[in-house]
N, C-alpha and C. Protein backbone atom coordinates (compact mmCIF):
# COMPACT_ATOMS: atom_id res chain seq x y z
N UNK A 1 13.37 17.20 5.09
CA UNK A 1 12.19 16.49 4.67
C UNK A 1 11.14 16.59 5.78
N UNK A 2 10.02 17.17 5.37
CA UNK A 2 8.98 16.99 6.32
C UNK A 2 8.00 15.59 6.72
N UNK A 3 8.06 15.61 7.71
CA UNK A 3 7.75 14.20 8.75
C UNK A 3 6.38 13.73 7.34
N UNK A 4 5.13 14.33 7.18
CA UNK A 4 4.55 13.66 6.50
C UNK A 4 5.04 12.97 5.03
N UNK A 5 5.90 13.69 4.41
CA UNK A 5 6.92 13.07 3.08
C UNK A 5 7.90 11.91 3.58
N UNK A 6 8.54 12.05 5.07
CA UNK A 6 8.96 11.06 5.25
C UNK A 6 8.14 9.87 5.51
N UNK A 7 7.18 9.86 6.33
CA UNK A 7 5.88 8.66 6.14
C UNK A 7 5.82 8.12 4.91
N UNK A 8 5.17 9.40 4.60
CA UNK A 8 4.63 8.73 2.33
C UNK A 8 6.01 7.65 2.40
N UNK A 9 7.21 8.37 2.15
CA UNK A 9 8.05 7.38 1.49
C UNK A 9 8.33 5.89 2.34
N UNK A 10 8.17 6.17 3.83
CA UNK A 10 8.53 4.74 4.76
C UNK A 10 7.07 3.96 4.09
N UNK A 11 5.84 4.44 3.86
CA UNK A 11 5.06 3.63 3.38
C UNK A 11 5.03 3.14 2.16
N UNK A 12 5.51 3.83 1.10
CA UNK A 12 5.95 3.71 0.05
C UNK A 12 6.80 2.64 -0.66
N UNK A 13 7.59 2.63 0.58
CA UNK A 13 8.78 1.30 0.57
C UNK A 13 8.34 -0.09 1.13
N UNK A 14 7.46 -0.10 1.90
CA UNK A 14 7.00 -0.82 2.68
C UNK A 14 5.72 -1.55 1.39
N UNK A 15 5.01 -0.43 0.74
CA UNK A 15 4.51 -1.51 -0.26
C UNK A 15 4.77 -1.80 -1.15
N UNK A 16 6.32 -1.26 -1.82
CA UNK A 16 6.80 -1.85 -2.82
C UNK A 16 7.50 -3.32 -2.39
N UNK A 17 8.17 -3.56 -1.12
CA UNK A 17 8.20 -4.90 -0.86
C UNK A 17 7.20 -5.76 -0.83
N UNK A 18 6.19 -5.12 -0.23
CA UNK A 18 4.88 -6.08 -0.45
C UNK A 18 4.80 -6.49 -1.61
N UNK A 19 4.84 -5.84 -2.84
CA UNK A 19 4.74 -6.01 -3.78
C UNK A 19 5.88 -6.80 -4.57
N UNK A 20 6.94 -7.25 -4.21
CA UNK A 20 8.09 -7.32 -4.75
C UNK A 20 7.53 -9.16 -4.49
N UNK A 21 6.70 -9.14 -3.34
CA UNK A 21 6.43 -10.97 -3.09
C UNK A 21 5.71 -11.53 -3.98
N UNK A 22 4.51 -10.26 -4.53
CA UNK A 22 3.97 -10.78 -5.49
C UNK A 22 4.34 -11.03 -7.11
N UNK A 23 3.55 -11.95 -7.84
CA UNK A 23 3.84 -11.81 -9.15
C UNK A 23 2.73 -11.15 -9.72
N UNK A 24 3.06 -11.11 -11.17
CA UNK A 24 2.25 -10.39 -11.98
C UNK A 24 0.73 -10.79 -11.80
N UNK A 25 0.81 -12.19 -11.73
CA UNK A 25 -1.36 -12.35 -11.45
C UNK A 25 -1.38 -11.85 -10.27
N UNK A 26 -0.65 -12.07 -9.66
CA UNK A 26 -1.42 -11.76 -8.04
C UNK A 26 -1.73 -9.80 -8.22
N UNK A 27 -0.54 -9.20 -8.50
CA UNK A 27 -0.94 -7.68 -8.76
C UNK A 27 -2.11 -7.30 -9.34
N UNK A 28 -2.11 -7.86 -10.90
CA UNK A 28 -3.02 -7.32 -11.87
C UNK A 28 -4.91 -6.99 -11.39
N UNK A 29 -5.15 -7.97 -10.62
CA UNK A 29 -6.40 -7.66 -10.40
C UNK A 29 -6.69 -6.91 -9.26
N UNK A 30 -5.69 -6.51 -8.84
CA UNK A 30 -5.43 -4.96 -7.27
C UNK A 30 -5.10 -3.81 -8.07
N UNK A 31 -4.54 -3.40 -9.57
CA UNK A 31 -4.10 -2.54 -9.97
C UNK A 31 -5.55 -1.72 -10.15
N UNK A 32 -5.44 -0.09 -10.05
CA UNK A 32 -6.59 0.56 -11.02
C UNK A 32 -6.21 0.18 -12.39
N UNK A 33 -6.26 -0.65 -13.35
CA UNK A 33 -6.45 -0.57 -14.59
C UNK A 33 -6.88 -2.08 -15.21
N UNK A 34 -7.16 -1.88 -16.36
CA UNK A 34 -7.72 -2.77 -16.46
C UNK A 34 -6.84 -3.82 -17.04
N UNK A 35 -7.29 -5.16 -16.98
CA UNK A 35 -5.85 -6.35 -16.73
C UNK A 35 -5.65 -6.30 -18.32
N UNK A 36 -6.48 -6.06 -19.11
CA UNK A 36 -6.52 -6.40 -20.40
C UNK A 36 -5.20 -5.35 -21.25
N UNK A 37 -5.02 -4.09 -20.00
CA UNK A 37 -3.79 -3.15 -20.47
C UNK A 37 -2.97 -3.61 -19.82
N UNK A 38 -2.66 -3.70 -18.13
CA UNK A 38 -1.84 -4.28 -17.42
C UNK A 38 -0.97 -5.72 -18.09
N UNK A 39 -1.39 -6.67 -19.48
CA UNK A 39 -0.71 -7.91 -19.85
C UNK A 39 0.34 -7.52 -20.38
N UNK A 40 -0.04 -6.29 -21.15
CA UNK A 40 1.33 -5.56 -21.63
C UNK A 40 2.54 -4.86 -20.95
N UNK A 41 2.31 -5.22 -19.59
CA UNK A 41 3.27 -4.22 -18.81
C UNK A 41 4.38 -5.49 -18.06
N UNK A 42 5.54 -5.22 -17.70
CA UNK A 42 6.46 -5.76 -16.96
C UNK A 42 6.00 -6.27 -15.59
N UNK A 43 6.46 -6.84 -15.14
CA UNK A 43 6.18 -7.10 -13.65
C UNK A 43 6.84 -6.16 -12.39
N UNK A 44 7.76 -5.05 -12.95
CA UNK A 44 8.18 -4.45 -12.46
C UNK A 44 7.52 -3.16 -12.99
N UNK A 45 6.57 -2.69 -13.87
CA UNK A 45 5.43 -1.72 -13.70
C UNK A 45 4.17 -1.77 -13.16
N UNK A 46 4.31 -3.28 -13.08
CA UNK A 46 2.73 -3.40 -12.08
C UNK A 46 3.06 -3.33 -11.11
N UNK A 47 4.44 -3.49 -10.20
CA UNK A 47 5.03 -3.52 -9.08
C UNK A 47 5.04 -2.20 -8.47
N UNK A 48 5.31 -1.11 -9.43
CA UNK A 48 5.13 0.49 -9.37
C UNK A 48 4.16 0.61 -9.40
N UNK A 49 3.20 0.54 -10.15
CA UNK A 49 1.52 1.19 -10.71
C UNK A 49 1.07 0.32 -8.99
N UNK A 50 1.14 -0.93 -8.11
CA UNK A 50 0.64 -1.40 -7.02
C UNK A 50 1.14 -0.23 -5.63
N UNK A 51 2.52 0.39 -6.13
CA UNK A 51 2.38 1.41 -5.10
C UNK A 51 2.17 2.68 -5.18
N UNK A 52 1.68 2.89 -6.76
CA UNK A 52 1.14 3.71 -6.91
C UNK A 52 -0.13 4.41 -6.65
N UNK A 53 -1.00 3.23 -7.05
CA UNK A 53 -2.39 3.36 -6.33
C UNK A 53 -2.55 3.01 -5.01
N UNK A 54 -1.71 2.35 -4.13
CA UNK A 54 -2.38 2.05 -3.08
C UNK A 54 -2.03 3.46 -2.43
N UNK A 55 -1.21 4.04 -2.54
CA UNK A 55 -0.66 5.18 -1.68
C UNK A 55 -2.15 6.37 -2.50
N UNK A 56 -2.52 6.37 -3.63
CA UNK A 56 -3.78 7.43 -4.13
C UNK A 56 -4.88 6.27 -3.33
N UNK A 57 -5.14 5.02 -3.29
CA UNK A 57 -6.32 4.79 -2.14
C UNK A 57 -6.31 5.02 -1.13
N UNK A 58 -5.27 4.92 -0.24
CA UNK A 58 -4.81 5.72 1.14
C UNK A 58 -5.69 7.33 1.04
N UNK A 59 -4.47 7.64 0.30
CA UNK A 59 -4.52 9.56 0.42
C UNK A 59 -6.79 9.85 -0.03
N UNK A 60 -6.76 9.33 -0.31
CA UNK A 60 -8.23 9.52 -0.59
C UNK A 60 -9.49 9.32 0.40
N UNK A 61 -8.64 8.18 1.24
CA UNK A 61 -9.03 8.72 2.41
C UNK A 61 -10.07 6.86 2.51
N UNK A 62 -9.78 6.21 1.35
CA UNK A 62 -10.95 5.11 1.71
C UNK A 62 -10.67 3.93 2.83
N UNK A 63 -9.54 3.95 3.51
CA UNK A 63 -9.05 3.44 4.33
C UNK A 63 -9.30 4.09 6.17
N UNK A 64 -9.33 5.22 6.38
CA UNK A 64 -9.45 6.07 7.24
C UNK A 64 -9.56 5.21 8.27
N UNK A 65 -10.96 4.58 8.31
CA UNK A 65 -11.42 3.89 9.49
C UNK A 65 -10.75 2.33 10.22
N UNK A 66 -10.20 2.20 9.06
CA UNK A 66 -9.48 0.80 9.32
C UNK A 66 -7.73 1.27 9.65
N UNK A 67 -7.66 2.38 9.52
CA UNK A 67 -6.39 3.12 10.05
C UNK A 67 -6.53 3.21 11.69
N UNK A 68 -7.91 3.90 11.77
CA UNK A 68 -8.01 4.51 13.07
C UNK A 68 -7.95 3.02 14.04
N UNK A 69 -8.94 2.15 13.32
CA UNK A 69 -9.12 0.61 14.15
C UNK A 69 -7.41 0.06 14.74
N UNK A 70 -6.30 0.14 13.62
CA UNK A 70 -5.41 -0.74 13.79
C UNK A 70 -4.50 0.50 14.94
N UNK A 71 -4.11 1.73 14.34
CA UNK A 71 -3.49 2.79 15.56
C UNK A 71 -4.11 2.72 17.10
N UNK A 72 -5.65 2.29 17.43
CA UNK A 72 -6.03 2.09 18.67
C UNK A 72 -5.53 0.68 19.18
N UNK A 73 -5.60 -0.52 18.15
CA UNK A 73 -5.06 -1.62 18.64
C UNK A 73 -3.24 -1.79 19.16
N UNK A 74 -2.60 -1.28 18.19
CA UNK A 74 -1.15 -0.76 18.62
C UNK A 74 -1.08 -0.18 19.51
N UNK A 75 -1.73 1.21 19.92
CA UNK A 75 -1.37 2.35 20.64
C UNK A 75 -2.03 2.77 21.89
N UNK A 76 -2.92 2.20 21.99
CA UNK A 76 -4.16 2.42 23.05
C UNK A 76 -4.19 0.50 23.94
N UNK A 77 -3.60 0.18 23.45
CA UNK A 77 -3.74 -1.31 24.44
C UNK A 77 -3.24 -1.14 25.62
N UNK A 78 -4.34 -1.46 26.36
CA UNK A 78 -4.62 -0.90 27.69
C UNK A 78 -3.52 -2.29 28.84
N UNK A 79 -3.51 -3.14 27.87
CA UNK A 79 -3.03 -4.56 28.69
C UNK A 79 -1.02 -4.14 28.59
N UNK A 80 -0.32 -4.58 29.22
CA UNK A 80 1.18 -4.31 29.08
C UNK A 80 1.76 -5.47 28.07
N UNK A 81 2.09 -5.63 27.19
CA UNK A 81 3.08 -6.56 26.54
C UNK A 81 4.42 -6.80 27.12
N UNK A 82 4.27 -8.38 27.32
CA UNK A 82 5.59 -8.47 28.06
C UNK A 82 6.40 -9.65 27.33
């Protein structure tokens, strides 16, 4: 498995738990679709369709900058954690 497929999926997993805290209202109005189709779905397809799109808002790139912000705060802290 190549390192970027392994990411996708560690992130992948990571927001399906996120998602696993929420319930169905809390999802429906984060999903791309509209809630009026989403009433008909399980709470365990909005749970999918929530890591579905967030991983296509990622890959699209609308996050970028708030990626770069949090990797400098982790990775670049100049102070030692002790």
């Amino acid at each position: 498995m190549t390192n970027n497929m392994q990411y996708k999926k560690a992130l992948a997993n990571v927001l399906y738990y996120q998602a696993l805290a929420m319930n169905k209202a809390e999802l429906q109005p984060v999903l791309f679709f509209e809630e009026l189709t989403t009433d008909f779905w399980t709470v365990q397809q909005c749970r999918i369709q929530y890591v579905k799109d967030q991983l296509e808002f990622i890959e699209d790139g609308n996050i970028d900058d708030d990626i770069e912000e949090t990797w400098k705060k982790v990775f670049n802290n100049e102070e030692q954690v002790t």
